[in-house]
Protein backbone atom coordinates (compact mmCIF):
# COMPACT_ATOMS: atom_id res chain seq x y z
CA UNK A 1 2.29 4.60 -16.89
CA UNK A 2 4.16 7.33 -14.93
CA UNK A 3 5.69 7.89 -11.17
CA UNK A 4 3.89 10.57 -9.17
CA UNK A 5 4.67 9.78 -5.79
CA UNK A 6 3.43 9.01 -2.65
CA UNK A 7 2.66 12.27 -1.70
CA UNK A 8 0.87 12.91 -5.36
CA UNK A 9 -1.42 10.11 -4.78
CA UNK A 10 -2.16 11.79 -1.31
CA UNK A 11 -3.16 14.74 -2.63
CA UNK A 12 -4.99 13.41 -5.37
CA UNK A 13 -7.13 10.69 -3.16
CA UNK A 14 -8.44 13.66 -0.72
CA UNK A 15 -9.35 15.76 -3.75
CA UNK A 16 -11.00 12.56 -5.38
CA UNK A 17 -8.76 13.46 -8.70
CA UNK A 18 -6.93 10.00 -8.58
CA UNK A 19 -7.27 8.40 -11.90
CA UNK A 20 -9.38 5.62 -12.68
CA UNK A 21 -6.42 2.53 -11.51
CA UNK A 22 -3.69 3.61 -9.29
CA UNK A 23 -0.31 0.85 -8.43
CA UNK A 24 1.32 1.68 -5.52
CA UNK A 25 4.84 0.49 -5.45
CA UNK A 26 6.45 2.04 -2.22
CA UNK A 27 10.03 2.13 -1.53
CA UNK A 28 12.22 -0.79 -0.94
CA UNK A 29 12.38 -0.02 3.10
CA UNK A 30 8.55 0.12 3.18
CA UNK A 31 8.62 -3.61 1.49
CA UNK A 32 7.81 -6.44 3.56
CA UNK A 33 10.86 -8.16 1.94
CA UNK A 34 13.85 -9.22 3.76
CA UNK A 35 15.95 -7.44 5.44
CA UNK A 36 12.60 -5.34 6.14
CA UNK A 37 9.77 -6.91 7.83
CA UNK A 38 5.74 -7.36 7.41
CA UNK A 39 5.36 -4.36 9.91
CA UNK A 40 7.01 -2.03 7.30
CA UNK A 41 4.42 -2.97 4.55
CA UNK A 42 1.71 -3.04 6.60
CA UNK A 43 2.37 1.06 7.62
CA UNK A 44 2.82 1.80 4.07
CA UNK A 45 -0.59 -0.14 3.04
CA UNK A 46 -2.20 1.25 5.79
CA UNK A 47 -1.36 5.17 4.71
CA UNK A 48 -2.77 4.17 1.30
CA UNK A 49 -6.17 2.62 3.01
CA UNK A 50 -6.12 6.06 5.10
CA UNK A 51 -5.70 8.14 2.16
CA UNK A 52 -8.15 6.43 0.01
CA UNK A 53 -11.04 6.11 2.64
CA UNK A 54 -10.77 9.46 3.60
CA UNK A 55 -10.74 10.77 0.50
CA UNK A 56 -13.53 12.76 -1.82
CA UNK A 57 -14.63 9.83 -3.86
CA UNK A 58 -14.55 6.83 -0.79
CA UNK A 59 -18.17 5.41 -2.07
CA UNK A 60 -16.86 4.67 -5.48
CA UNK A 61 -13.74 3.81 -5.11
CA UNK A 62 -11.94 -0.30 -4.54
CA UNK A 63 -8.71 -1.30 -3.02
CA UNK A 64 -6.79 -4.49 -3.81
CA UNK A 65 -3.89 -5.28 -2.02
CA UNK A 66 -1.81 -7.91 -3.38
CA UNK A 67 1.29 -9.99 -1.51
CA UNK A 68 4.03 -12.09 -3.62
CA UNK A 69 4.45 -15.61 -2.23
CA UNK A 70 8.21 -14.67 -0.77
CA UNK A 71 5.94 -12.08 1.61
CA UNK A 72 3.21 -14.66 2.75
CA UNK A 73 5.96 -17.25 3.37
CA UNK A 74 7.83 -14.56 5.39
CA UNK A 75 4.87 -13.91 7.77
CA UNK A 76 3.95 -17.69 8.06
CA UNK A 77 7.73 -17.74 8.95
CA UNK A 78 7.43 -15.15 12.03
CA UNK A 79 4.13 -16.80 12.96
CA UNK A 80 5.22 -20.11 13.36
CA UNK A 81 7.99 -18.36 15.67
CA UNK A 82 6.05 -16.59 17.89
């Protein structure tokens, strides 16, 4: 497995070059971990979803997004708050 980079995986989902399974693991302040929040995750998943659905290959391709149980706590956390 290798690092390409965000902007790599950009490139490669509009030219429908990305290889067959991609993990994105963004930087520590785009984590939805403490001290960052849910919102910071979300804008980093959301520039993958953008990248991927408007990319060459869209119709073939799947996304799976998966949250650790320290994240889901976290928003049931801020929920309960609001």
């Amino acid at each position: 497995m290798s690092y390409i980079g965000l902007d790599a995986f950009y490139e490669q989902a509009a030219n429908g070059t990305l290889p067959m399974i991609s993990y994105i693991v963004g930087p520590t302040e785009l984590s939805e971990h403490p001290p960052y929040s849910p919102h910071d995750g979300a804008w980093l998943q959301q520039q993958v979803v953008n990248a991927v659905t408007k990319g060459k290959n869209w119709n073939s391709t799947a996304l799976k997004s998966v949250m650790t149980r320290a994240v889901v706590g976290a928003i049931m956390s801020l929920l309960t708050t609001l």
